[in-house]
Protein backbone atom coordinates (compact mmCIF):
# COMPACT_ATOMS: atom_id res chain seq x y z
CA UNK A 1 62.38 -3.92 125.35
CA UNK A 2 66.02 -2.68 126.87
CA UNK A 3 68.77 -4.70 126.17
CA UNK A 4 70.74 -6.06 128.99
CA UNK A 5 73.23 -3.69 131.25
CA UNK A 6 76.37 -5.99 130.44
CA UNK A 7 75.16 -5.95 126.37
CA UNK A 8 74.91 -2.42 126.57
CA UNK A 9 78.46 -1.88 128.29
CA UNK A 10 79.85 -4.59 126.25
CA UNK A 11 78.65 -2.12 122.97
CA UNK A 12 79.77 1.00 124.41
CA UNK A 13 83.65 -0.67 125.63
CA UNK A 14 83.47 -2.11 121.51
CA UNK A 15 82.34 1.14 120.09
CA UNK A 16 84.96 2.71 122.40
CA UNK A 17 88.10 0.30 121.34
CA UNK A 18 87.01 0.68 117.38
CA UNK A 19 87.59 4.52 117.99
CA UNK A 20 91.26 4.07 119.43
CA UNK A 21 92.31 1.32 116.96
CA UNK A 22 90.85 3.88 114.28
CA UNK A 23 93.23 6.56 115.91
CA UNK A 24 96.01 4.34 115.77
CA UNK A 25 96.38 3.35 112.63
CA UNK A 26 95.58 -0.39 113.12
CA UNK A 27 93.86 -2.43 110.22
CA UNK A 28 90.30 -3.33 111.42
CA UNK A 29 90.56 -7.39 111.43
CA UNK A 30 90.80 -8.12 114.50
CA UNK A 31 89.82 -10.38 117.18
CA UNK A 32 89.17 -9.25 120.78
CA UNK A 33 89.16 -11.88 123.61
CA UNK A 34 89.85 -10.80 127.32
CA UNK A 35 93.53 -11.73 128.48
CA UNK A 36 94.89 -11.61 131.50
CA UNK A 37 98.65 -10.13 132.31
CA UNK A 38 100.96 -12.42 133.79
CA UNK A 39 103.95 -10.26 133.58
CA UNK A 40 104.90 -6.58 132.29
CA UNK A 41 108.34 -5.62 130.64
CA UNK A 42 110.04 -1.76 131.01
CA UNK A 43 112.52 -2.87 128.58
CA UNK A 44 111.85 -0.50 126.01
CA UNK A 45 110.64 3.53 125.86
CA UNK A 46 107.02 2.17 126.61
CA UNK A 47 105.99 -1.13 128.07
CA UNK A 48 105.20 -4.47 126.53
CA UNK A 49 103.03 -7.32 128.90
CA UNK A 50 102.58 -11.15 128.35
CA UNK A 51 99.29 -12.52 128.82
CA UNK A 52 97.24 -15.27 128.66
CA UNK A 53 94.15 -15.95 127.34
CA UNK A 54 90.92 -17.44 128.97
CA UNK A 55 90.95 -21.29 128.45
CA UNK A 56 94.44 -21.41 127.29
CA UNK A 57 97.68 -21.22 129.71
CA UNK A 58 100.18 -20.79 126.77
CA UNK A 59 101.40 -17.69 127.61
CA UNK A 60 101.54 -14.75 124.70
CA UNK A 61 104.58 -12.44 124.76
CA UNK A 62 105.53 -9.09 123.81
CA UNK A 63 102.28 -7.67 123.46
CA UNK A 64 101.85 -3.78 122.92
CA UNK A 65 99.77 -1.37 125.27
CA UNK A 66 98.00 1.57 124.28
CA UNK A 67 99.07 4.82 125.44
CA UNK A 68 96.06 5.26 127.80
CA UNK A 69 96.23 2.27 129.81
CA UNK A 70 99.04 1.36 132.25
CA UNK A 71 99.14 -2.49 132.66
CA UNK A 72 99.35 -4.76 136.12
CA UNK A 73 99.88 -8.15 136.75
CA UNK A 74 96.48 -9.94 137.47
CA UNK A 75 94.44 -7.22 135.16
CA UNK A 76 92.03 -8.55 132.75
CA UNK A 77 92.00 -6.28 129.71
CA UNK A 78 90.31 -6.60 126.38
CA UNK A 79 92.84 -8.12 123.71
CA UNK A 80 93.37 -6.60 120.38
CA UNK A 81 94.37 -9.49 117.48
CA UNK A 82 95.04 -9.29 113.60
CA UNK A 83 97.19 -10.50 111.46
CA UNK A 84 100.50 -8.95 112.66
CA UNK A 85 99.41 -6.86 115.71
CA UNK A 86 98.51 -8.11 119.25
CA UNK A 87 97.55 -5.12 121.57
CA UNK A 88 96.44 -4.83 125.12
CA UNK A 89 93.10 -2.00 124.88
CA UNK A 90 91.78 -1.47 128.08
CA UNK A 91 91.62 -2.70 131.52
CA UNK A 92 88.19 -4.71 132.56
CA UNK A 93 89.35 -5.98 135.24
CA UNK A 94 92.35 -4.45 138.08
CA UNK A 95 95.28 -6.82 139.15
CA UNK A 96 97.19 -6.55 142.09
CA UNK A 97 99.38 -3.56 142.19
CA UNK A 98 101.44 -3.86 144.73
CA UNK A 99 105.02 -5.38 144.32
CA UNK A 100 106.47 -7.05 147.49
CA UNK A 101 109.81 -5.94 147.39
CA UNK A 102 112.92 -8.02 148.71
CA UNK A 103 114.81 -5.51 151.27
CA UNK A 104 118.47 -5.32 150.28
CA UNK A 105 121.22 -7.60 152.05
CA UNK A 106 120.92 -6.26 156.14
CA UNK A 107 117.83 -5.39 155.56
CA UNK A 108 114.72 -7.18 156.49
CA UNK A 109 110.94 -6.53 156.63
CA UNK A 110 109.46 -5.35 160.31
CA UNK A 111 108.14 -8.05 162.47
CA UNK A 112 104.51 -9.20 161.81
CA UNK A 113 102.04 -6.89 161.79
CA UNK A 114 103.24 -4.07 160.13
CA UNK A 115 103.38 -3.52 156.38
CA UNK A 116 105.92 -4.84 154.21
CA UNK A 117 108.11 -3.20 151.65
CA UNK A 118 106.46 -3.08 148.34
CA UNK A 119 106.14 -0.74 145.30
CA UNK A 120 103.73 -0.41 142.48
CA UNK A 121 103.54 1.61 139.68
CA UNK A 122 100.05 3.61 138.20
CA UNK A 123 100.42 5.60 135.47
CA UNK A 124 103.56 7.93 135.75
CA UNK A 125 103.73 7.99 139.69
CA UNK A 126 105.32 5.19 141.58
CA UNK A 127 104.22 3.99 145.32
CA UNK A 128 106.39 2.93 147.82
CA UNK A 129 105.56 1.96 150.96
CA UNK A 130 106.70 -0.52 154.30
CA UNK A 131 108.71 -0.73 157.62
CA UNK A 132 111.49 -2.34 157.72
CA UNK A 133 114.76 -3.08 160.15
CA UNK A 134 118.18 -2.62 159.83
CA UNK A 135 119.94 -6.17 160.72
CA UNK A 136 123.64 -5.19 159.79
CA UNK A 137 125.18 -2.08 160.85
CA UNK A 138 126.77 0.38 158.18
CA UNK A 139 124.66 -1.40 155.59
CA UNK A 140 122.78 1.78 154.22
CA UNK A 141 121.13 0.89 151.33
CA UNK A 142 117.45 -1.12 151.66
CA UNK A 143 116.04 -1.56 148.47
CA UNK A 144 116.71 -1.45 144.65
CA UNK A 145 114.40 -0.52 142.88
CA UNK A 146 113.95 -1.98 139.16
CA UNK A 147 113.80 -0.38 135.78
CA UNK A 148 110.23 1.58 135.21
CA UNK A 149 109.65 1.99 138.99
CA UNK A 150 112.94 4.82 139.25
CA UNK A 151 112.88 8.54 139.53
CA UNK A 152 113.89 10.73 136.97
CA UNK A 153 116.73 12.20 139.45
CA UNK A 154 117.25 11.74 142.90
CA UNK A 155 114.56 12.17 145.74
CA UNK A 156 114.80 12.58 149.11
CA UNK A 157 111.90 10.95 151.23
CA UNK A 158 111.06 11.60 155.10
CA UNK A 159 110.27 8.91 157.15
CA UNK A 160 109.95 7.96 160.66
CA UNK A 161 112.74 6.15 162.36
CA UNK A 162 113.18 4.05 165.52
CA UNK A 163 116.13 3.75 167.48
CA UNK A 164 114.83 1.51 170.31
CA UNK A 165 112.17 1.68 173.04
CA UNK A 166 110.49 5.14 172.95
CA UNK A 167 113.11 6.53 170.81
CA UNK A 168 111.40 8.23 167.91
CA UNK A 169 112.80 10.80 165.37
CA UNK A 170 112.28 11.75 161.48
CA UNK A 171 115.28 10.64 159.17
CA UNK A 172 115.47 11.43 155.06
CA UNK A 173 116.45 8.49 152.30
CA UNK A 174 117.65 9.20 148.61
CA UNK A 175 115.72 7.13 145.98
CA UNK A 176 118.37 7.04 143.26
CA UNK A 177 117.77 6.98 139.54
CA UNK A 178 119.88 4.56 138.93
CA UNK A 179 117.62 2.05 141.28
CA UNK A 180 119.04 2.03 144.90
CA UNK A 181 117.41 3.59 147.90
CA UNK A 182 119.34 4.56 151.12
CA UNK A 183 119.79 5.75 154.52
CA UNK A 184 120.92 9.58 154.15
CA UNK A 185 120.23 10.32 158.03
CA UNK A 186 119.89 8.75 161.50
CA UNK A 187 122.07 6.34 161.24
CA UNK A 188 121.34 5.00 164.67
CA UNK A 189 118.14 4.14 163.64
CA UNK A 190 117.28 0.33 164.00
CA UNK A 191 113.64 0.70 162.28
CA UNK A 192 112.06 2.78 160.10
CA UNK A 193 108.96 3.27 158.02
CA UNK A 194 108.66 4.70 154.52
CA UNK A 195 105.72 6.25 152.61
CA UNK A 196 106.56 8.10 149.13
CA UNK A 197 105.74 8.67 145.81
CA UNK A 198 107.26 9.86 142.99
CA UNK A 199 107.33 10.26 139.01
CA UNK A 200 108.27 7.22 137.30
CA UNK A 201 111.06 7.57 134.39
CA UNK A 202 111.28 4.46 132.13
């Protein structure tokens, strides 16, 4: 008789997780419980999460990630224990990975209906995304962007911009490295929306 499809995943993601704590050097005493991330830090050269753990809200910080998995806010992921070591494995379950952003001061999101600004990181590219309006003249600069969600060097981005009633045209915006993103052309515009993406630097 077969076993069950979840017993036989549940050997396979176990057989899988022994082979990349064997590759990483860990000491094999652990004990694996899912966890679920309630927040991710780009603090450091690669990212740490803190998590919580089914049946207990006491949250667990500073917990490493394995180099193959990118972690989001919501995921459930198997969790790694021994005695000095607490490590995220792999994702079993996919958070939300979108980021509402907070437009910069003059800036505000489009009316309802349209999408908002947000970002979201997977892997080594970084989404962003939303329409937004321009509430204060000469204020350029929309959104900054946070640690782990910046380019490497500048980009600039296309968009389409609105400068009233049937009054469409294409501007360009800079994403900076160092976190803000701005108007570069059509300064007239009163609306615009943005769709890029871009490798992440940490």
């Amino acid at each position: 008789m077969s076993e069950p499809g979840d017993k036989v995943e549940e050997k396979r993601l176990v057989a899988l997780i022994a082979e990349q704590i064997k590759r990483a050097g860990i000491r094999p005493t652990p004990r694996m419980r899912p966890a679920t991330v309630t927040a991710v830090s780009l603090s450091n050269a690669t990212p740490t999460i803190t998590a919580t753990i089914a049946g207990d809200s006491t949250p667990i910080p500073g917990i490493k990630v394995m180099a193959d998995y990118w972690p989001l806010v919501g995921d459930v992921f198997w969790l790694w224990q021994d005695a000095e070591d607490v490590i995220a494995i792999q994702r079993i379950g996919t958070g939300s990975r979108w980021i509402d952003a907070d437009p910069a001061y003059g800036w505000q999101n489009l009316y309802s209906g349209y999408e908002t600004l947000a970002y979201c990181r997977i892997g080594e590219i970084v989404y962003l995304k939303g329409s937004i309006v321009n509430t204060i003249a000469g204020n350029n600069t929309f959104l900054y962007l946070p640690p782990g969600y910046r380019p490497a060097s500048g980009r600039l981005v296309n968009g389409v911009s609105n400068a009233g009633e049937n009054v469409t045209f294409h501007g360009t915006w800079i994403i900076d490295p160092t976190g803000p993103c701005f108007r570069n052309s059509g300064a007239g515009a009163a609306s615009f929306t943005i769709q890029a993406s871009f490798p992440a630097t940490y």
